[in-house]
N, C-alpha and C. Protein backbone atom coordinates (compact mmCIF):
# COMPACT_ATOMS: atom_id res chain seq x y z
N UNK A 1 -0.31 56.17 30.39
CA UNK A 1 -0.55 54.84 30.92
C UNK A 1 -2.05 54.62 31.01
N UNK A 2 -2.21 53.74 30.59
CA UNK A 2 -3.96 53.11 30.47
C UNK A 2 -4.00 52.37 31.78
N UNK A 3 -5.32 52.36 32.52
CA UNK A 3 -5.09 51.46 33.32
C UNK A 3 -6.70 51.17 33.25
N UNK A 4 -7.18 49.28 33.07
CA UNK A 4 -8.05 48.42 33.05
C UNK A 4 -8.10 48.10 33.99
N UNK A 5 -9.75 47.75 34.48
CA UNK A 5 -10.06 47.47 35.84
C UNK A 5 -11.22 45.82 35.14
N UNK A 6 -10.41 44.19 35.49
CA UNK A 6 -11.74 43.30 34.54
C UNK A 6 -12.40 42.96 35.93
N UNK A 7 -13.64 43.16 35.86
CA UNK A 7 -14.64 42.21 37.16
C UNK A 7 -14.90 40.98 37.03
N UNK A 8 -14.02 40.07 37.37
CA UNK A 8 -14.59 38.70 37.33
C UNK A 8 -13.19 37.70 37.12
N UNK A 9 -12.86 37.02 38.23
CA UNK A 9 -11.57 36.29 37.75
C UNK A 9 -11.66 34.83 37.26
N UNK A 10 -12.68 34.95 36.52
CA UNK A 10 -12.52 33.64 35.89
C UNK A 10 -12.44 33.68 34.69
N UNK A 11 -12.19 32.48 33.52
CA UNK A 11 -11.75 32.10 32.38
C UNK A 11 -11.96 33.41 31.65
N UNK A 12 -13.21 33.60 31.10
CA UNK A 12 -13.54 34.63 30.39
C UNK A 12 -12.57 36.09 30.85
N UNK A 13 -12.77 36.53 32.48
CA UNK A 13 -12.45 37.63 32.78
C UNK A 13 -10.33 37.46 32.58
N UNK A 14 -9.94 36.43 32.82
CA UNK A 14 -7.93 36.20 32.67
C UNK A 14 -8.35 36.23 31.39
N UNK A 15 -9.10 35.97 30.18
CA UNK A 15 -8.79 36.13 28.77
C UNK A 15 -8.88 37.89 28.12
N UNK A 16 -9.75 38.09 28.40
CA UNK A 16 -10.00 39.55 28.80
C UNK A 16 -8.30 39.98 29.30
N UNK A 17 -8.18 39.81 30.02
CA UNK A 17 -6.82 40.61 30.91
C UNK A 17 -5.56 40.26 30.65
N UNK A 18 -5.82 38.91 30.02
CA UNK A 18 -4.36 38.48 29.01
C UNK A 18 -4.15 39.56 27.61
N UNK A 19 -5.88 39.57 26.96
CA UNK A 19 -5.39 40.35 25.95
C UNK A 19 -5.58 41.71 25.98
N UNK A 20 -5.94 42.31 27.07
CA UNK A 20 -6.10 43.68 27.54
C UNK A 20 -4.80 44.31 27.80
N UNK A 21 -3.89 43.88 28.31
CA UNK A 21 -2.35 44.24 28.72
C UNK A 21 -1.51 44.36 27.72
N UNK A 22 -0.22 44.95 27.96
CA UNK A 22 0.21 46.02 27.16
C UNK A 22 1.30 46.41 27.39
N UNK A 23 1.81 47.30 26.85
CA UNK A 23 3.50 48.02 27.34
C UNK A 23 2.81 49.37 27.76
N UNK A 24 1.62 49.79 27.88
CA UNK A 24 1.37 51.29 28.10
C UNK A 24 -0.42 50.60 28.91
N UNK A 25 -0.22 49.48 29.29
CA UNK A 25 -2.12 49.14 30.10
C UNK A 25 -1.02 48.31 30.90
N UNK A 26 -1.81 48.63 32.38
CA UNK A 26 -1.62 48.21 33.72
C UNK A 26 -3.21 47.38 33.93
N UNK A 27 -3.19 45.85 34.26
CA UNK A 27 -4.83 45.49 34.33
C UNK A 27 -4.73 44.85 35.39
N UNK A 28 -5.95 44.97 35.79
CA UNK A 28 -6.50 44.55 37.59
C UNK A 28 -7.72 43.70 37.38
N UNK A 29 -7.47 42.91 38.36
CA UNK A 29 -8.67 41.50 37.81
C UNK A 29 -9.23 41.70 39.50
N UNK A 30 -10.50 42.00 39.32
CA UNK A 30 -10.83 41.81 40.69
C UNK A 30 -11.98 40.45 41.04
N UNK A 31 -11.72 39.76 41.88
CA UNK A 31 -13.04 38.49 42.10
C UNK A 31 -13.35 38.56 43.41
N UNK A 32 -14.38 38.41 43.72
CA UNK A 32 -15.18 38.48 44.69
C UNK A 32 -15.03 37.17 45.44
N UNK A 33 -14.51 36.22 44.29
CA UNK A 33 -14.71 34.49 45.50
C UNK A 33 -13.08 34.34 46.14
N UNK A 34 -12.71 33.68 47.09
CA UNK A 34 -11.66 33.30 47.55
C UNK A 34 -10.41 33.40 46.68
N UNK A 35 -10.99 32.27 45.54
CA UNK A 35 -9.74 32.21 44.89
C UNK A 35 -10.68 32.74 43.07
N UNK A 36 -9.31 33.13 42.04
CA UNK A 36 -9.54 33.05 40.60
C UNK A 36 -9.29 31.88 40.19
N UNK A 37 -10.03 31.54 39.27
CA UNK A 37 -9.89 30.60 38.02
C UNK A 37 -10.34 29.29 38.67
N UNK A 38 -11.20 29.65 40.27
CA UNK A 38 -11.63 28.23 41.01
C UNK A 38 -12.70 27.05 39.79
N UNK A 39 -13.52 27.54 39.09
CA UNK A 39 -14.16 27.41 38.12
C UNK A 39 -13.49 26.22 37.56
N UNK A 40 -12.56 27.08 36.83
CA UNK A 40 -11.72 26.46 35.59
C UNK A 40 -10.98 25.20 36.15
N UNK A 41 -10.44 25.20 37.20
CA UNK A 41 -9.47 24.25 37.79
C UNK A 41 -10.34 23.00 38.12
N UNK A 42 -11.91 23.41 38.71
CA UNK A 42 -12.74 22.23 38.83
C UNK A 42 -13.70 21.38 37.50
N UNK A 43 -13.68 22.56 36.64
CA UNK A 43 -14.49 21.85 35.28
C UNK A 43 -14.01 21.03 34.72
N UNK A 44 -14.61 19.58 34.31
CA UNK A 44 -14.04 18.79 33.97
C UNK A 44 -12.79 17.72 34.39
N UNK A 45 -12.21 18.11 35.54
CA UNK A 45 -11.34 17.38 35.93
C UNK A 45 -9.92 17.36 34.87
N UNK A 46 -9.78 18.60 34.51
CA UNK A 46 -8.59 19.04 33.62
C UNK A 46 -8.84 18.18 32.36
N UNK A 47 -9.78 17.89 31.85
CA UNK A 47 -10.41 17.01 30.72
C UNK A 47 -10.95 17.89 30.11
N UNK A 48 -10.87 19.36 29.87
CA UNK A 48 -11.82 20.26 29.15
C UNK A 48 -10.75 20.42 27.18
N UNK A 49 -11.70 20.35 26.75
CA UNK A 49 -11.34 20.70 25.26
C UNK A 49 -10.91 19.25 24.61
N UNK A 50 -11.03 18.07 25.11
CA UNK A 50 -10.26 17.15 24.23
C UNK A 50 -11.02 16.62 23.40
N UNK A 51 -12.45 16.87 22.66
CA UNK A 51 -13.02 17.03 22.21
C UNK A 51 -12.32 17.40 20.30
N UNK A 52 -11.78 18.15 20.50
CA UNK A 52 -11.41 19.00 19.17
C UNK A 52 -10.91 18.86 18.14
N UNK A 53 -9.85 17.38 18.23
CA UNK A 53 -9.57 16.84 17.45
C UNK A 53 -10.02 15.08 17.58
N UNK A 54 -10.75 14.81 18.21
CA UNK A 54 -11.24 13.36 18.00
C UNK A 54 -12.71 13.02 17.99
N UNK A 55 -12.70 12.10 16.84
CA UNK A 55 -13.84 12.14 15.90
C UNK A 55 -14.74 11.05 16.44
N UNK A 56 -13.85 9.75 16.78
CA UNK A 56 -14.30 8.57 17.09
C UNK A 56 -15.18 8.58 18.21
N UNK A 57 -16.34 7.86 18.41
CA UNK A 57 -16.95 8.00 19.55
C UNK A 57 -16.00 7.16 20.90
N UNK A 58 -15.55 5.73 20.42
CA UNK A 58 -15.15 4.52 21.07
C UNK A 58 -13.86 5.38 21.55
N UNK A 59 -13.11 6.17 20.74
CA UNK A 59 -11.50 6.78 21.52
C UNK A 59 -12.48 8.10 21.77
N UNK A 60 -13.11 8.79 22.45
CA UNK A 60 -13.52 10.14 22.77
C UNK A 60 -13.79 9.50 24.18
N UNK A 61 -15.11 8.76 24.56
CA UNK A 61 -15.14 8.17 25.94
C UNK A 61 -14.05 8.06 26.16
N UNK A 62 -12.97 7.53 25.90
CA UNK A 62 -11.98 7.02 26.73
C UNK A 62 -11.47 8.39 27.26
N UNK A 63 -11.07 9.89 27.17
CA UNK A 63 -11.41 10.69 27.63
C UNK A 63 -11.50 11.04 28.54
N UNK A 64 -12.84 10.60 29.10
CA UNK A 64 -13.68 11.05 30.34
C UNK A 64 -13.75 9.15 31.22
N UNK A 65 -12.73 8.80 31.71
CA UNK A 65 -12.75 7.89 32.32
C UNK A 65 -13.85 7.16 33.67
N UNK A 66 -14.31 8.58 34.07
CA UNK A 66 -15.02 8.61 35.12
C UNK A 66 -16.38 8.85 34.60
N UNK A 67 -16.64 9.22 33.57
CA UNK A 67 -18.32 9.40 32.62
C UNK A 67 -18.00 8.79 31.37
N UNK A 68 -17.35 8.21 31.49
CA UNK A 68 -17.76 7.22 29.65
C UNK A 68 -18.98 6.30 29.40
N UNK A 69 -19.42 5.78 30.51
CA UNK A 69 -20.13 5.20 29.91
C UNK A 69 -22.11 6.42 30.19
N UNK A 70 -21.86 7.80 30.54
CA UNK A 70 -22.89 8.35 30.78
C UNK A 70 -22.51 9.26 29.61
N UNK A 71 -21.77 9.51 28.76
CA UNK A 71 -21.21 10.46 28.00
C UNK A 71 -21.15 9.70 26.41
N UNK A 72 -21.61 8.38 26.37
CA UNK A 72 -21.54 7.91 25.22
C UNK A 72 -22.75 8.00 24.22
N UNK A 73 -23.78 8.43 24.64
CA UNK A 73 -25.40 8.70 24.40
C UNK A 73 -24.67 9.90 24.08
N UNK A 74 -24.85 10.65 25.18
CA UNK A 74 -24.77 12.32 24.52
C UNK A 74 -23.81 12.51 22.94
N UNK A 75 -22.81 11.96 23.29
CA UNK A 75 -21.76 11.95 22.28
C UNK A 75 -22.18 11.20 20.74
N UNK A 76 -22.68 10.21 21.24
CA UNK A 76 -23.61 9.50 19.77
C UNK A 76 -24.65 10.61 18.88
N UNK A 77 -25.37 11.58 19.66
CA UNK A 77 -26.10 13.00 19.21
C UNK A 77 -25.64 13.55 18.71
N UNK A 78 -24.06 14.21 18.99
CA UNK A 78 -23.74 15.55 18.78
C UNK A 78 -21.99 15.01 19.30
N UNK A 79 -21.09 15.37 17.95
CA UNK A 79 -19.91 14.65 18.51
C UNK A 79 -18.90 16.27 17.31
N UNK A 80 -17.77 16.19 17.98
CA UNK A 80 -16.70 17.54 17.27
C UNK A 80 -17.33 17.47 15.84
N UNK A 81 -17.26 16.09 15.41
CA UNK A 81 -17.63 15.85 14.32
C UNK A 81 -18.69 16.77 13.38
N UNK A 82 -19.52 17.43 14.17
CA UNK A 82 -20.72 17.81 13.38
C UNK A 82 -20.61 19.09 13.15
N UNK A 83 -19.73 19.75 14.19
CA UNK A 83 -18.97 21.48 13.97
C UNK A 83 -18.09 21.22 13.43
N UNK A 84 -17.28 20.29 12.81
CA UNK A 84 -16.21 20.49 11.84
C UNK A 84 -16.48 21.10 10.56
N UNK A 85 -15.43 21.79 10.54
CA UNK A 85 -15.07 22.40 9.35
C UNK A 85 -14.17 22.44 7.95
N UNK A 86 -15.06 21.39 7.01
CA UNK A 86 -13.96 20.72 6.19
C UNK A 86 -13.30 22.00 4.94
């Protein structure tokens, strides 16, 4: 029996420990703050990744309901569009 010890219970450290586990690994996530994955649950307002498949600037704001109109500059720069991979 293997047994993993990940320091850190957030995104990175549950990805780690999702793919660390096993039929023969026992894994232990230890965090120091109150709760895990507090991070993840507050970033973005559950709006994280929708980015990935939309190209349009005018349907991407719509998105971020609460920053569209502070998110439409940034997005005019640098949009999924420019890391795509045709």
């Amino acid at each position: 029996m293997l047994r993993v010890v990940v320091v850190g219970g957030g995104a990175a450290g549950f990805f780690g420990a999702i793919h660390g586990a096993g039929d023969d690994t026992t894994v232990t996530v230890l965090e120091a703050g109150r709760e895990v994955l507090s991070k993840v649950r507050i970033s973005g307002g559950g709006r994280c990744n929708v980015t990935h498949s939309c190209f349009e600037i005018d349907q991407l704001v719509q998105h971020y309901p609460r920053g569209s109109k502070e998110l439409r500059g940034a997005f005019t720069r640098s949009t999924p569009a420019h890391d795509r991979v045709v």
